[in-house]
C-alpha atoms as a PDB file:
ATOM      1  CA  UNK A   1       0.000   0.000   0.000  1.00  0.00           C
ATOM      2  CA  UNK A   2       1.553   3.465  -1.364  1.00  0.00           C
ATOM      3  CA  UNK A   3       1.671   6.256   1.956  1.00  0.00           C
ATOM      4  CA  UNK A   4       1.310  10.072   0.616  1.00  0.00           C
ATOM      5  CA  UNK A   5       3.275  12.204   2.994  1.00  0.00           C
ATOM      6  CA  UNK A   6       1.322  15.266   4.480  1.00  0.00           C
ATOM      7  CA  UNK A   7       4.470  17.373   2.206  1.00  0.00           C
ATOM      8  CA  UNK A   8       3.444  14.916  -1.166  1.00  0.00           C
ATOM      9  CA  UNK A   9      -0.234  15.461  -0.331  1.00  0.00           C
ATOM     10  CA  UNK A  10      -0.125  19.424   0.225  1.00  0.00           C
ATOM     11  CA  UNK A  11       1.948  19.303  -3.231  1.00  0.00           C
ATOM     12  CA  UNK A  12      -0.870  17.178  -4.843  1.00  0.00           C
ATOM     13  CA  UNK A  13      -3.815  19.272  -3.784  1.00  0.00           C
ATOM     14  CA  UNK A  14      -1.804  22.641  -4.919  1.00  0.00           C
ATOM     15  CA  UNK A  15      -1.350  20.578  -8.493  1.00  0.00           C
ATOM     16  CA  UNK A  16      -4.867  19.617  -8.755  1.00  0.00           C
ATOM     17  CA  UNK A  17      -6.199  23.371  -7.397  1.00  0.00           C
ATOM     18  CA  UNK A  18      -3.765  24.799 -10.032  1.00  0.00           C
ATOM     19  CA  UNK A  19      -5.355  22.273 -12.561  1.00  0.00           C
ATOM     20  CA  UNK A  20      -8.738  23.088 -11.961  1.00  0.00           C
ATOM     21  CA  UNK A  21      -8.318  26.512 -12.287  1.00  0.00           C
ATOM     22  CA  UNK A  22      -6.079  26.322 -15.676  1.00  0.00           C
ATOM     23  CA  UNK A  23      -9.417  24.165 -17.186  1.00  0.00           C
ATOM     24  CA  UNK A  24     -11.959  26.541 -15.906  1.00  0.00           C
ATOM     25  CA  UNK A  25     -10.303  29.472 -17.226  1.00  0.00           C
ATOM     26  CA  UNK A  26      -9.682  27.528 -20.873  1.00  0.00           C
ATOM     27  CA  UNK A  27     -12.882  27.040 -20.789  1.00  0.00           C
ATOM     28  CA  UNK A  28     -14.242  30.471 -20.243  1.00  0.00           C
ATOM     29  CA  UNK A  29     -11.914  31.749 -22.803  1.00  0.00           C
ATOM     30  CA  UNK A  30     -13.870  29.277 -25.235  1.00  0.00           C
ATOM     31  CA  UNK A  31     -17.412  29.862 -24.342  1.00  0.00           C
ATOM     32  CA  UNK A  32     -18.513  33.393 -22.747  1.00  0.00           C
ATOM     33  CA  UNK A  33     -20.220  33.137 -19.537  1.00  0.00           C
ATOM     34  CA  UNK A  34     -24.238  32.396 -19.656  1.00  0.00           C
ATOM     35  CA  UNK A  35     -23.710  31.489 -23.533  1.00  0.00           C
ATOM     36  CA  UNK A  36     -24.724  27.919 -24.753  1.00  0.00           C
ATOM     37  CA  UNK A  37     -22.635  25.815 -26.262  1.00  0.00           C
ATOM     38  CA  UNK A  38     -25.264  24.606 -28.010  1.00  0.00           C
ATOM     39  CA  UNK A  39     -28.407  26.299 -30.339  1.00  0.00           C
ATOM     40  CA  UNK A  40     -31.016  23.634 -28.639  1.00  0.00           C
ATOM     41  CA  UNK A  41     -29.739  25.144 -25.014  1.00  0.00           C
ATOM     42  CA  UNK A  42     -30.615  28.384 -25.268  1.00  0.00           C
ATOM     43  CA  UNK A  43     -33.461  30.452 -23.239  1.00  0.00           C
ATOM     44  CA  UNK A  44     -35.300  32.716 -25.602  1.00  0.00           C
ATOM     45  CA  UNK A  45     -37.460  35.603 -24.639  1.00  0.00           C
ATOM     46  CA  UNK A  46     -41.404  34.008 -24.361  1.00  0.00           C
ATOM     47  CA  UNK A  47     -44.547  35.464 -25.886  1.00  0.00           C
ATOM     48  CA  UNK A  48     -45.753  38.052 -23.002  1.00  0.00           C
ATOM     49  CA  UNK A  49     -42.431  39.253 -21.945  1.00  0.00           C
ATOM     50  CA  UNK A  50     -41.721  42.563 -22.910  1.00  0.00           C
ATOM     51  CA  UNK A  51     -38.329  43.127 -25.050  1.00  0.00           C
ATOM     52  CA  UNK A  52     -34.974  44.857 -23.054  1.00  0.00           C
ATOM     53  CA  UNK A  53     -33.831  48.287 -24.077  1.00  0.00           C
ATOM     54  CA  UNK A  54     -31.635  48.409 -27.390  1.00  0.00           C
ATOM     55  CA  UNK A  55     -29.834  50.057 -29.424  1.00  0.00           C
ATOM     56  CA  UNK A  56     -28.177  49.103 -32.086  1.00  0.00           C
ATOM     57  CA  UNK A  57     -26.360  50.422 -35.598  1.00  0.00           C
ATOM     58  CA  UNK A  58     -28.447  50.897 -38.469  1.00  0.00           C
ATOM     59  CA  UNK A  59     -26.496  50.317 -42.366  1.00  0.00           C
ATOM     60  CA  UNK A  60     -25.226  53.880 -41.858  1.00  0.00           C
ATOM     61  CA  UNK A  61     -23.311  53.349 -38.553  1.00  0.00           C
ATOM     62  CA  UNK A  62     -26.237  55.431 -37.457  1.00  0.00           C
ATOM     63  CA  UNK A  63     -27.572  54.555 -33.616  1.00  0.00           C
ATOM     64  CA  UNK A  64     -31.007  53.208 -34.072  1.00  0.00           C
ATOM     65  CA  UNK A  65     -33.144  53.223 -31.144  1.00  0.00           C
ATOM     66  CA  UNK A  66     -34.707  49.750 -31.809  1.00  0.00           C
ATOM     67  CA  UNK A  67     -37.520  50.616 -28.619  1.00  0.00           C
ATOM     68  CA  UNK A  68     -38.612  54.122 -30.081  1.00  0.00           C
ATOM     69  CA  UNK A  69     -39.087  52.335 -33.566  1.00  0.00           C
ATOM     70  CA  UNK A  70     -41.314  49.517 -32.334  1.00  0.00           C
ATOM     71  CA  UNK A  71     -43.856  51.935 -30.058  1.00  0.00           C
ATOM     72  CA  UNK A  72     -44.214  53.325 -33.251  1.00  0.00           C
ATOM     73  CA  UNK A  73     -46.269  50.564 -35.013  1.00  0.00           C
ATOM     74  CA  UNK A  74     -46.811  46.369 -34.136  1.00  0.00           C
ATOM     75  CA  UNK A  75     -43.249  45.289 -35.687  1.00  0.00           C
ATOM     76  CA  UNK A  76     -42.259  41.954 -37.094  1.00  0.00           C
ATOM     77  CA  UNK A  77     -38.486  41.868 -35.370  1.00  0.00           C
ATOM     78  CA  UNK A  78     -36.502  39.206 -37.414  1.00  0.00           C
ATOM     79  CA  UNK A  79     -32.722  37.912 -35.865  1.00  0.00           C
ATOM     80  CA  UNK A  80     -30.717  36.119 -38.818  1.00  0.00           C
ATOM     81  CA  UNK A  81     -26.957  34.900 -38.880  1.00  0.00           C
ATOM     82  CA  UNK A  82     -25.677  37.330 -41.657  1.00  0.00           C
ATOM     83  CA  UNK A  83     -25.795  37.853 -45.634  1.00  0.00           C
ATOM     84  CA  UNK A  84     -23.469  35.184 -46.108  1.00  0.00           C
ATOM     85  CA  UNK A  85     -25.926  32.560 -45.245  1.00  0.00           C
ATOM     86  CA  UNK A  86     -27.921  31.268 -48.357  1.00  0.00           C
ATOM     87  CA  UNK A  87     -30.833  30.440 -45.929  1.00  0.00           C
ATOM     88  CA  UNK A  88     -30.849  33.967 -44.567  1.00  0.00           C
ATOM     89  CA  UNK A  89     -30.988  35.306 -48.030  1.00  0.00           C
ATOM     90  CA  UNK A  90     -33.747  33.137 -49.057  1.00  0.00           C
ATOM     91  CA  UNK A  91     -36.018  34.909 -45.970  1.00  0.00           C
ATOM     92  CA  UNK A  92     -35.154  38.020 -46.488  1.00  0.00           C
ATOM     93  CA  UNK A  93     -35.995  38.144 -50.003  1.00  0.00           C
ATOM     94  CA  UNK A  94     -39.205  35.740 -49.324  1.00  0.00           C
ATOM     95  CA  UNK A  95     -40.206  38.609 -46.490  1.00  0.00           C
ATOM     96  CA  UNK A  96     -39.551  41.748 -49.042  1.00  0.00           C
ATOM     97  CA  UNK A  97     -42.213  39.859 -51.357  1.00  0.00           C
ATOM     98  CA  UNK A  98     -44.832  40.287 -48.873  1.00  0.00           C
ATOM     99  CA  UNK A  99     -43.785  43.625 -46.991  1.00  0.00           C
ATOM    100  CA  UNK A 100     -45.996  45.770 -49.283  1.00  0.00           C
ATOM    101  CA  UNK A 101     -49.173  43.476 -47.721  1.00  0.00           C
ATOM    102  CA  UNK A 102     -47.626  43.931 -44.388  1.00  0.00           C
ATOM    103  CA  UNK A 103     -46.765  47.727 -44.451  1.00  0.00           C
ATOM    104  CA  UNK A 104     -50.310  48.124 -45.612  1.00  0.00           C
ATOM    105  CA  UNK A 105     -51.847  45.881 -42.707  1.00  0.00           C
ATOM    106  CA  UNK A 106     -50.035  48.562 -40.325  1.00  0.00           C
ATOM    107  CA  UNK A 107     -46.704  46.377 -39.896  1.00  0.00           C
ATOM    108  CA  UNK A 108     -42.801  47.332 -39.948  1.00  0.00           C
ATOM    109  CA  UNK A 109     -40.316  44.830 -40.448  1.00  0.00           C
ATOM    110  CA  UNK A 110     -36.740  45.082 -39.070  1.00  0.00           C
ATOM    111  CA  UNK A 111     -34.453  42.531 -39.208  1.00  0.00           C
ATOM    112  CA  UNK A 112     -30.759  41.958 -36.772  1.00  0.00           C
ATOM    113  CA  UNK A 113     -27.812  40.261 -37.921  1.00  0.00           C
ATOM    114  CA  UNK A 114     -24.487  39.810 -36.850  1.00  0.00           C
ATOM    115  CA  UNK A 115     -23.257  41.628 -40.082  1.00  0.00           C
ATOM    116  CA  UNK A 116     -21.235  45.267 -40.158  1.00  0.00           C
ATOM    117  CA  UNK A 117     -22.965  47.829 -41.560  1.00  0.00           C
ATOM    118  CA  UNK A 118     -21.070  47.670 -44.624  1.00  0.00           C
ATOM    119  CA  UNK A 119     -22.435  44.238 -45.106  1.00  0.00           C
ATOM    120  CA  UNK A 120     -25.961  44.891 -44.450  1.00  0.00           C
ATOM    121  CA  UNK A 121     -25.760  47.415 -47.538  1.00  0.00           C
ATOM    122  CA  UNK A 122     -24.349  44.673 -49.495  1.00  0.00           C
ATOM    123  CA  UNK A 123     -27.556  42.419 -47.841  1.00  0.00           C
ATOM    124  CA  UNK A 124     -29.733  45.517 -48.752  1.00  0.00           C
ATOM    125  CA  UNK A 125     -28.504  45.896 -52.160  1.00  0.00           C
ATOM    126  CA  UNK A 126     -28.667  42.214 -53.418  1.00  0.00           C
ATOM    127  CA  UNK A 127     -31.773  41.222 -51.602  1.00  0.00           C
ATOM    128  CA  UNK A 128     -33.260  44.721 -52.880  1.00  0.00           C
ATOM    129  CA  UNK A 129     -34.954  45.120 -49.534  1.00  0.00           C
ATOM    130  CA  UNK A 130     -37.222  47.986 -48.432  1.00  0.00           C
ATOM    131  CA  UNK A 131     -37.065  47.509 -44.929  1.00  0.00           C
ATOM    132  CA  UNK A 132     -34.516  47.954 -42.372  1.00  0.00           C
ATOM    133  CA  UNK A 133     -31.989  46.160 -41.296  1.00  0.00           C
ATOM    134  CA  UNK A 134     -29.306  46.421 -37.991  1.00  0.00           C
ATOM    135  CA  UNK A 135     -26.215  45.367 -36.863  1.00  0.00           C
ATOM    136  CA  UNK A 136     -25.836  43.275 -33.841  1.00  0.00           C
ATOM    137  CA  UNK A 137     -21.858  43.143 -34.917  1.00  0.00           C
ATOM    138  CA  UNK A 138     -21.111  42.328 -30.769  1.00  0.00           C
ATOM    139  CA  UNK A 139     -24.471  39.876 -30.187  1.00  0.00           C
ATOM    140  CA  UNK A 140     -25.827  42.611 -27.144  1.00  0.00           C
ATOM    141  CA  UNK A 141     -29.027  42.275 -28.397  1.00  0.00           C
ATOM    142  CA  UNK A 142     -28.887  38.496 -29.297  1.00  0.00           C
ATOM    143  CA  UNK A 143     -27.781  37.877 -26.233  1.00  0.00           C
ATOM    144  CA  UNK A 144     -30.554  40.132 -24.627  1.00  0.00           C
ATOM    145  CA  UNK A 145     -33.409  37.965 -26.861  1.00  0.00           C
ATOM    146  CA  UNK A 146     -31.335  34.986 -25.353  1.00  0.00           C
ATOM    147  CA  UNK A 147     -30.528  33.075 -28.517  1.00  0.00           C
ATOM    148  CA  UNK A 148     -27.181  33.655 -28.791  1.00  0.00           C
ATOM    149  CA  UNK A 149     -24.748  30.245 -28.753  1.00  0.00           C
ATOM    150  CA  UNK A 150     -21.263  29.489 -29.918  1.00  0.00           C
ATOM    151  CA  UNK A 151     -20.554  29.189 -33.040  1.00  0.00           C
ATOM    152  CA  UNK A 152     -19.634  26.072 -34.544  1.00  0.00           C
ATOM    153  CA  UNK A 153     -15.229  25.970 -35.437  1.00  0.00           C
ATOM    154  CA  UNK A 154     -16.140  26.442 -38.915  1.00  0.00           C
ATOM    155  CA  UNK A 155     -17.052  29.805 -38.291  1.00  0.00           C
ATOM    156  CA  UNK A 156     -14.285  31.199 -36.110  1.00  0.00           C
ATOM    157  CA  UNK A 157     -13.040  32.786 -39.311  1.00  0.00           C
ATOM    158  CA  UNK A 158     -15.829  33.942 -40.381  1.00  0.00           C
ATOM    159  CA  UNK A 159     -17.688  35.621 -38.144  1.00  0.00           C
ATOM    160  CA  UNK A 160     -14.820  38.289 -36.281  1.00  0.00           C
ATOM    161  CA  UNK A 161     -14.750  39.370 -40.420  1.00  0.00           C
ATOM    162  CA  UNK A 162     -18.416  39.570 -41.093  1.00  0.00           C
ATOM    163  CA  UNK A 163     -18.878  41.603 -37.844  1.00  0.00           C
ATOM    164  CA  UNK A 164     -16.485  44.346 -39.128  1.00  0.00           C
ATOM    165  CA  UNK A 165     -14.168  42.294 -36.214  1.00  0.00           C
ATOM    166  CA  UNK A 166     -16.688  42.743 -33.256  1.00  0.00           C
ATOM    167  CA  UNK A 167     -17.729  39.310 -32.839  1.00  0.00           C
ATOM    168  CA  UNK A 168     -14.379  38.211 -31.184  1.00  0.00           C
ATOM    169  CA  UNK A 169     -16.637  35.509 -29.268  1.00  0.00           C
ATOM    170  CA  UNK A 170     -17.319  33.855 -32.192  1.00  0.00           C
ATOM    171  CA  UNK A 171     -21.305  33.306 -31.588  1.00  0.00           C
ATOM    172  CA  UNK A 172     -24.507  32.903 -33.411  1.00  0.00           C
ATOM    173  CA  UNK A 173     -27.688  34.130 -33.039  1.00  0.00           C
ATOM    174  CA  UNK A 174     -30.668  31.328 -33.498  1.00  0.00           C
ATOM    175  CA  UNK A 175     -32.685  32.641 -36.322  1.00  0.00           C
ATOM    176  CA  UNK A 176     -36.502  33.914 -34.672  1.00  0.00           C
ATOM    177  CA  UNK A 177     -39.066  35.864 -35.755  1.00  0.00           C
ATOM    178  CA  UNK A 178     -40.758  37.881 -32.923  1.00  0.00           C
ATOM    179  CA  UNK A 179     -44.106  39.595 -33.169  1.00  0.00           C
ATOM    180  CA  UNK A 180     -44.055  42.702 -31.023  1.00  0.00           C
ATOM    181  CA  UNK A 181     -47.045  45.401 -29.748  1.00  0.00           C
ATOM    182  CA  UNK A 182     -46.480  48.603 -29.715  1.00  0.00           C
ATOM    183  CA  UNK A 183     -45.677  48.250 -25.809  1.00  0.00           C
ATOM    184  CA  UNK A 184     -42.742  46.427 -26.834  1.00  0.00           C
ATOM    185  CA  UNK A 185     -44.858  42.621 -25.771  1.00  0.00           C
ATOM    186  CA  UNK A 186     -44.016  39.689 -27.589  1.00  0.00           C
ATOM    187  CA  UNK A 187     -47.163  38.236 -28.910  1.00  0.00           C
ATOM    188  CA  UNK A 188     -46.193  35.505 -30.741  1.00  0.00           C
ATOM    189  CA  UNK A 189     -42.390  34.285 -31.927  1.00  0.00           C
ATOM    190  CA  UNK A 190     -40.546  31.313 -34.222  1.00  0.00           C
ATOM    191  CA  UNK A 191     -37.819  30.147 -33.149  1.00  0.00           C
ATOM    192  CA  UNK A 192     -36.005  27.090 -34.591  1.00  0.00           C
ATOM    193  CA  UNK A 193     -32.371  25.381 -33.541  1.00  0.00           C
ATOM    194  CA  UNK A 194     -32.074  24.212 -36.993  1.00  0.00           C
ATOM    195  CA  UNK A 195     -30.925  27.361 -39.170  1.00  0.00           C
ATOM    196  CA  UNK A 196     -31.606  25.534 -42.308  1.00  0.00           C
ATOM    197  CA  UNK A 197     -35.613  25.468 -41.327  1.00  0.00           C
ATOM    198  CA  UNK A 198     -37.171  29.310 -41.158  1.00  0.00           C
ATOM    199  CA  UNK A 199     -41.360  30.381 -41.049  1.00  0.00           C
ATOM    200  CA  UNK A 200     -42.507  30.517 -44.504  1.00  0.00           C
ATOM    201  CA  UNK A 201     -43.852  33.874 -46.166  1.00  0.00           C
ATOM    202  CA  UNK A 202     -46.893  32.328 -46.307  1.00  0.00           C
ATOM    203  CA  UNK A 203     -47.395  30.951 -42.906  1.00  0.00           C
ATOM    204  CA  UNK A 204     -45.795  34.643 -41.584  1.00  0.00           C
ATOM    205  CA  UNK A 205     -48.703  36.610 -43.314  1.00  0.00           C
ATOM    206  CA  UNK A 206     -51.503  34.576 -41.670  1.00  0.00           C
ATOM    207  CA  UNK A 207     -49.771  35.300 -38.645  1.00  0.00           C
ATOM    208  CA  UNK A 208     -49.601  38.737 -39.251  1.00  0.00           C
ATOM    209  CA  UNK A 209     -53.364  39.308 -40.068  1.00  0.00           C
ATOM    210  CA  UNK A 210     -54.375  36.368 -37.261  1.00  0.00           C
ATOM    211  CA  UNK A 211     -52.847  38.835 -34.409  1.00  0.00           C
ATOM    212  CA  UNK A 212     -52.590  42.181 -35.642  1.00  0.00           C
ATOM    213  CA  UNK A 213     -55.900  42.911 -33.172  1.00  0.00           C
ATOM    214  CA  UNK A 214     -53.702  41.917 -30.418  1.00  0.00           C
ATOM    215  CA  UNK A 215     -50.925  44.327 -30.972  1.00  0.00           C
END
């Protein structure tokens, strides 16, 4: 039987303290704190909370003041990874087919990406949308809407470039749609772990004129 001296065993703890800290702080470096690893552990807002204060930069650089905007008029509020995601692209440009029928119920659309404002002009120009769309280059408001996760290694390139280099954390938002009241409520919201699947411009205009009364 092998006897640790009270000197071995005061060494050992020190090397497994020193251990433990050296993994924990690896590991924060890799994932920021309160930020999933994973896109099916996130904890999105819920329909009846009301939305957190934002601001965010419009494809100007401009400050947009996303709360002022939405007590405005009910608001369709749409988070998407970035214009270099052909699924993104595909809703945008299926949501700027049926904007005129939403602007005329009463509706504004604005949609949040990760992009730099350089690259939602680019998103802007080759989508040839009419409505706008803001830069969440550092995830604050992801985060806020809770569906911000890690990003995937593939990405770790990507994204710090994309975000005009503000997305040093390398995350993602989950792609949602969010219905919002003029009181800044969520009244109904779509929300899907699987980036390839996203609400259909179909289904998203019988929402839209199934709740408008409620906003």
């Amino acid at each position: 039987m092998k006897i640790i001296s009270r000197k071995n065993l005061k060494i050992s703890l020190a090397f497994l303290l020193l251990f433990s800290v050296f993994i924990s702080n690896s590991l924060s470096a890799q994932i920021p704190a309160n930020i999933p690893a994973q896109p099916q552990d996130i904890s999105p807002l819920l329909i009846g909370e009301n939305i957190p204060v934002i601001k965010l930069s419009d494809a100007m650089g401009k400050i947009f003041d996303l709360n002022a905007a939405i007590s405005q008029k009910p608001t369709i509020l749409i988070f998407y990874r970035g214009g270099w995601c052909p699924y993104c692209n595909k809703q945008l440009s299926g949501i700027q087919e049926i904007e005129p029928e939403l602007k005329k119920m009463g509706y504004q659309i604005i949609a949040i990406s990760t992009d730099s404002p350089d690259n939602l002009r680019s998103s802007t120009e080759k989508n040839k949308l009419e409505y706008m769309l803001l830069s969440d280059a550092d995830l604050n408001a992801s985060k806020q809407f809770g569906l911000a996760y890690k990003a995937p290694a593939a990405y770790d390139k990507l994204l710090p470039t994309s975000s005009g280099g503000k997305n040093l954390d390398k995350l993602l938002p989950v792609p949602a749609v969010f219905f919002i009241s003029k009181k800044g409520n969520i009244r109904f919201e779509y929300i899907d772990v699987d980036f390839k699947q996203r609400i259909s411009a179909d289904l998203l205009r019988s929402v839209a004129q199934t709740i408008f009364n409620e906003l």
